[in-house]
PDB file of N, CA and C in Angstrom:
ATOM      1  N   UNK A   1     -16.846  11.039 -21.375  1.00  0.00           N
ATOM      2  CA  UNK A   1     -15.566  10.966 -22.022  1.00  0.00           C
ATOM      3  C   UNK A   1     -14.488  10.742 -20.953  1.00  0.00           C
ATOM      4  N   UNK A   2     -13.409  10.136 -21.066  1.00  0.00           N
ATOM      5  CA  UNK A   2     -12.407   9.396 -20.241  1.00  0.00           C
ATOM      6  C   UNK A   2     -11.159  10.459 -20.235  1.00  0.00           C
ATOM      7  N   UNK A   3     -10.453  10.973 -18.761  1.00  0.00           N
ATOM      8  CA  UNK A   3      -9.764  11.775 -18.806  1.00  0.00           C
ATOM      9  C   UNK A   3      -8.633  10.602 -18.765  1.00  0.00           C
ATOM     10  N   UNK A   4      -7.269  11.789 -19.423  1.00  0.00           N
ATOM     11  CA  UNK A   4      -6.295  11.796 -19.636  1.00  0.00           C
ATOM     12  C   UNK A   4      -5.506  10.960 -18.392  1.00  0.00           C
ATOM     13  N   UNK A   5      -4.810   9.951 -18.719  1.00  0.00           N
ATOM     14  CA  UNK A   5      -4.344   9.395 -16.832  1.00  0.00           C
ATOM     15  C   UNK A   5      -2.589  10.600 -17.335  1.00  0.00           C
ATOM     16  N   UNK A   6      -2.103  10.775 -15.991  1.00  0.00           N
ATOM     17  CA  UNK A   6      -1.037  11.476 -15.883  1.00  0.00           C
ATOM     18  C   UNK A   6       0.397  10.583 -15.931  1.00  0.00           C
ATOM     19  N   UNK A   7       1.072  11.156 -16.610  1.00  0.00           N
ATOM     20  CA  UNK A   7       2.301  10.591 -16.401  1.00  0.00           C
ATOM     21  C   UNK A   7       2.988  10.414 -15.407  1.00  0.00           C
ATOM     22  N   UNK A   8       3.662   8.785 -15.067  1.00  0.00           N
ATOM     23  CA  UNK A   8       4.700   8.574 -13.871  1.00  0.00           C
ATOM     24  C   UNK A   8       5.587   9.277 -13.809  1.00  0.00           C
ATOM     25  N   UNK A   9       5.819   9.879 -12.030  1.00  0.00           N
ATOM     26  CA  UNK A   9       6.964  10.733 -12.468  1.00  0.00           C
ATOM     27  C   UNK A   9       8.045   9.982 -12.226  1.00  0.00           C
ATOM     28  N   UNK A  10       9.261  10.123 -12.985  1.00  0.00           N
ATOM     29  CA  UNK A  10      10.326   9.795 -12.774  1.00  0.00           C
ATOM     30  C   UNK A  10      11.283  10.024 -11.483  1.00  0.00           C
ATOM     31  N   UNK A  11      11.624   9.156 -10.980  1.00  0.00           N
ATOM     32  CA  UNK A  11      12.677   9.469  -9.553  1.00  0.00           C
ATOM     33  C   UNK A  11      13.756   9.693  -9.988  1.00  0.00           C
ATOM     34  N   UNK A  12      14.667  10.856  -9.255  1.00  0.00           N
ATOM     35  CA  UNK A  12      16.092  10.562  -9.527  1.00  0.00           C
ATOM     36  C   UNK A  12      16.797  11.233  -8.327  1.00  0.00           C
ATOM     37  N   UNK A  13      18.037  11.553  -8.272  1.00  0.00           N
ATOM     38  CA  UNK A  13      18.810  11.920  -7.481  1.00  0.00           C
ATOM     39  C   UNK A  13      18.536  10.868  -5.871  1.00  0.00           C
ATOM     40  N   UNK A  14      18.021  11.590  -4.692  1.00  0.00           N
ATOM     41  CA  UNK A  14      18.765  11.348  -3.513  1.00  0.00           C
ATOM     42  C   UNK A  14      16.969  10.771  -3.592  1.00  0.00           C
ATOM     43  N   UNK A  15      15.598  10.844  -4.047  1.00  0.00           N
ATOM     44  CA  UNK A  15      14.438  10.127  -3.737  1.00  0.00           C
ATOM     45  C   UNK A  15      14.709   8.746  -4.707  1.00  0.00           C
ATOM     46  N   UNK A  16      15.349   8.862  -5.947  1.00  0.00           N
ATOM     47  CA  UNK A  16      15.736   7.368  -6.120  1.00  0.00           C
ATOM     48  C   UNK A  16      16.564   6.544  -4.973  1.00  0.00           C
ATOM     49  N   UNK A  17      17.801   7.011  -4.947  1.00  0.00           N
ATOM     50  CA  UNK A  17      18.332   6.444  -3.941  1.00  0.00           C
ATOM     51  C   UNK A  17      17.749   5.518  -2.547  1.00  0.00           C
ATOM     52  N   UNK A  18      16.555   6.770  -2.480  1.00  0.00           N
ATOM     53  CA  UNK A  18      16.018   6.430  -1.144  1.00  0.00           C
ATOM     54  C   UNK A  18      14.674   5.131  -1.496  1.00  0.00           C
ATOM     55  N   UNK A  19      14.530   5.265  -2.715  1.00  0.00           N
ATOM     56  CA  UNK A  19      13.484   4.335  -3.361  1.00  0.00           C
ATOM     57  C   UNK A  19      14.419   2.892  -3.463  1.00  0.00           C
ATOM     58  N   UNK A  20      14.973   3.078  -3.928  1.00  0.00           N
ATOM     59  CA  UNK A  20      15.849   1.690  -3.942  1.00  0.00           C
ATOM     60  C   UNK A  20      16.537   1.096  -2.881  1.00  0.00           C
ATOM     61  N   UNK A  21      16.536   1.777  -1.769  1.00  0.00           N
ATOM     62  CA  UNK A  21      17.208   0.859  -0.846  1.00  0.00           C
ATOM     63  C   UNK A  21      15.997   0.163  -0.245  1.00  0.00           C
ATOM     64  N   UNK A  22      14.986   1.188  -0.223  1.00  0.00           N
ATOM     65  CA  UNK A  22      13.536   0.687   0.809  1.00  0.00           C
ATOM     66  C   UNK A  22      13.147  -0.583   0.087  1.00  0.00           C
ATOM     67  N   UNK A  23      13.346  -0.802  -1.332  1.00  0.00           N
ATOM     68  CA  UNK A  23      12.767  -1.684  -2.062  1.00  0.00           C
ATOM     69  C   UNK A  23      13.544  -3.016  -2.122  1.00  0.00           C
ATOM     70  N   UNK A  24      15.187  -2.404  -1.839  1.00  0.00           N
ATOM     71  CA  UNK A  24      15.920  -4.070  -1.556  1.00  0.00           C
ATOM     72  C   UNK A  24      15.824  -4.371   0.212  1.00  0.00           C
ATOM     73  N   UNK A  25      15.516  -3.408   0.859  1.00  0.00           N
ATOM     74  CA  UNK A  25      14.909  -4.218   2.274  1.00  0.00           C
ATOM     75  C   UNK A  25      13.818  -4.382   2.880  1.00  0.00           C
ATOM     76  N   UNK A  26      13.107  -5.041   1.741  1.00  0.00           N
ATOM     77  CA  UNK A  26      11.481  -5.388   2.578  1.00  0.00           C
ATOM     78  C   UNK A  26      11.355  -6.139   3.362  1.00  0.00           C
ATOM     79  N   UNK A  27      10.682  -6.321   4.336  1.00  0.00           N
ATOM     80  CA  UNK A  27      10.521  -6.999   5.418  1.00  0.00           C
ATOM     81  C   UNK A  27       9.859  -7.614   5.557  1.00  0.00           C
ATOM     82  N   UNK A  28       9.083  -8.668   5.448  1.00  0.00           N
ATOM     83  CA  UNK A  28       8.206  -9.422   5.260  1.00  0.00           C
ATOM     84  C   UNK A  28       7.190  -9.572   6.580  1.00  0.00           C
ATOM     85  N   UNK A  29       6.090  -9.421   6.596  1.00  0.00           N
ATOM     86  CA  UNK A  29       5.345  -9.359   8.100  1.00  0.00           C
ATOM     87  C   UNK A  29       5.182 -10.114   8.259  1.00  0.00           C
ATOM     88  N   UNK A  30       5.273 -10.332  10.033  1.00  0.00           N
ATOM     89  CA  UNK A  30       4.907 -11.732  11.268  1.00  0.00           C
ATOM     90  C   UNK A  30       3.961 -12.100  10.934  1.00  0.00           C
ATOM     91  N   UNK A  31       3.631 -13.584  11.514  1.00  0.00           N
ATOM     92  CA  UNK A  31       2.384 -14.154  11.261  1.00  0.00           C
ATOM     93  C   UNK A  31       1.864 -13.291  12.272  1.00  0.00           C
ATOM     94  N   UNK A  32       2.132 -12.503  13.199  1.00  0.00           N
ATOM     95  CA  UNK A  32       1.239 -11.990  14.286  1.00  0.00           C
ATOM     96  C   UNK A  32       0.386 -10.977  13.942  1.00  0.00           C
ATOM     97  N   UNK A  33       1.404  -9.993  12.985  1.00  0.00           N
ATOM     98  CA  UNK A  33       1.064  -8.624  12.440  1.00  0.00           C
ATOM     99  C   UNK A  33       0.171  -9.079  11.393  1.00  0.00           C
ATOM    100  N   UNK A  34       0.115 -10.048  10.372  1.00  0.00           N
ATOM    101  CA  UNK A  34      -1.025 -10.440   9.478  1.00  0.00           C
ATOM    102  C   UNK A  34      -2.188 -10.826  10.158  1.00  0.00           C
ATOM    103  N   UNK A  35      -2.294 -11.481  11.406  1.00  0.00           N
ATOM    104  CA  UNK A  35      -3.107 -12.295  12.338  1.00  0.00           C
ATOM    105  C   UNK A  35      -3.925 -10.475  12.230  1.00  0.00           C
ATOM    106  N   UNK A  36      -3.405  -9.527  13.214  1.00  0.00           N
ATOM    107  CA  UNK A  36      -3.960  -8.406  13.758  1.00  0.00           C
ATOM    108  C   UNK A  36      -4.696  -7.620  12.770  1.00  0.00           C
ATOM    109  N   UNK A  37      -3.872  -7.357  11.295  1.00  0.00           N
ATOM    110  CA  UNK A  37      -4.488  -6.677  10.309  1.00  0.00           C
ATOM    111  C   UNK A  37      -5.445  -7.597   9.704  1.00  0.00           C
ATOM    112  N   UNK A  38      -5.514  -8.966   9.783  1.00  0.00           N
ATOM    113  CA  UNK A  38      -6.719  -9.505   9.010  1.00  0.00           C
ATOM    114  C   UNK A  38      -8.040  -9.097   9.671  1.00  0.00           C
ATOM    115  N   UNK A  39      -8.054  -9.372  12.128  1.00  0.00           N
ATOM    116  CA  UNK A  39      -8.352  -8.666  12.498  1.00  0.00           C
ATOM    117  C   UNK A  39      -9.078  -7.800  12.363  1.00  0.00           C
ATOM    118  N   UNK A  40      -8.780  -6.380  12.013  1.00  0.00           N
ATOM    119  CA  UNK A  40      -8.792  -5.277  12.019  1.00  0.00           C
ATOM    120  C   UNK A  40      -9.839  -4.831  10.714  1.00  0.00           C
ATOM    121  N   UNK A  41      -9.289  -5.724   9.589  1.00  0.00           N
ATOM    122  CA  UNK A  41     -10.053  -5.193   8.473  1.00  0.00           C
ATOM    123  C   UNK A  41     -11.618  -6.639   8.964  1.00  0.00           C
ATOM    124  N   UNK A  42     -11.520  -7.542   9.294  1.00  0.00           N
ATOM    125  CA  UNK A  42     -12.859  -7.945   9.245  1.00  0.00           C
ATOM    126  C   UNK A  42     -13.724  -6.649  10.631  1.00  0.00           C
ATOM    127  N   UNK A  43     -12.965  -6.626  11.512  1.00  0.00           N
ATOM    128  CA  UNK A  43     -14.153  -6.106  12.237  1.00  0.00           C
ATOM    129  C   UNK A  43     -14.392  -4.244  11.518  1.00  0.00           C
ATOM    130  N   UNK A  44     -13.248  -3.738  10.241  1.00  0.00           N
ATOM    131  CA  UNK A  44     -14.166  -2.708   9.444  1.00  0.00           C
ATOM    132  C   UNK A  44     -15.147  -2.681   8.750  1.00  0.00           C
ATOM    133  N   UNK A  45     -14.809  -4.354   8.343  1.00  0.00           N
ATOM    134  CA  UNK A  45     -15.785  -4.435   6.888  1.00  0.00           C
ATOM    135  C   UNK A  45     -17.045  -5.212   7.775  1.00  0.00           C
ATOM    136  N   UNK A  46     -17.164  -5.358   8.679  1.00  0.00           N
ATOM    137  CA  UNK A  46     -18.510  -5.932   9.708  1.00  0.00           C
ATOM    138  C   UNK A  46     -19.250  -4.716  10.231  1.00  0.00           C
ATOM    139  N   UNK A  47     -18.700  -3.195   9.719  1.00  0.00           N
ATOM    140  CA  UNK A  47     -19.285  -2.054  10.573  1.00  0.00           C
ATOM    141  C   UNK A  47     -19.680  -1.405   9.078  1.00  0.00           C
ATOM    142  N   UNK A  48     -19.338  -1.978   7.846  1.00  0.00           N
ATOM    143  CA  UNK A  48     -19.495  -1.405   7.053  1.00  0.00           C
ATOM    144  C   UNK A  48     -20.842  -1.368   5.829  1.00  0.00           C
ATOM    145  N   UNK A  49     -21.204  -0.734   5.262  1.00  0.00           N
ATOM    146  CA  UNK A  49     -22.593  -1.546   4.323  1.00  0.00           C
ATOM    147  C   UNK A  49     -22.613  -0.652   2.830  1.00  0.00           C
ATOM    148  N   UNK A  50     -22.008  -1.083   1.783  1.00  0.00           N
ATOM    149  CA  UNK A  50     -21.830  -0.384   0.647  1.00  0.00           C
ATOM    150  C   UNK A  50     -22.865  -0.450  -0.026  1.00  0.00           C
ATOM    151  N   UNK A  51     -23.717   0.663  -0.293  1.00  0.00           N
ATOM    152  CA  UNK A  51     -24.737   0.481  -0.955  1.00  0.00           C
ATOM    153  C   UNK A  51     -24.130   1.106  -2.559  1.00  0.00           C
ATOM    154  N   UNK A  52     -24.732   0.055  -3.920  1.00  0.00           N
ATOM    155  CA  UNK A  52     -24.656   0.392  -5.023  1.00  0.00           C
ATOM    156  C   UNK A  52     -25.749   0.766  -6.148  1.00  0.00           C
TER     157      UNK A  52
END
């Protein structure tokens, strides 16, 4: 049987605030920083072996 998912909590006061500014200044990442994290996740998923 499938549990209950929980309700979003609502932001308000000074963590909205702080939610909305972070969200009108995103920053878009360097080609360098995508270069490193693509990187990074092949040599995890090359150490990795998911058995199902």
């Amino acid at each position: 049987m499938a549990r209950l998912i929980a309700e979003t909590p609502v932001l308000s006061g000074s963590d909205a605030r702080r939610f909305e500014e972070a969200i009108s200044n995103v920053q878009p990442l360097s080609s360098e920083r995508r270069a490193e994290m693509d990187a990074e996740y092949k040599s995890f998923t090359s150490k990795v072996t998911i058995n199902i």
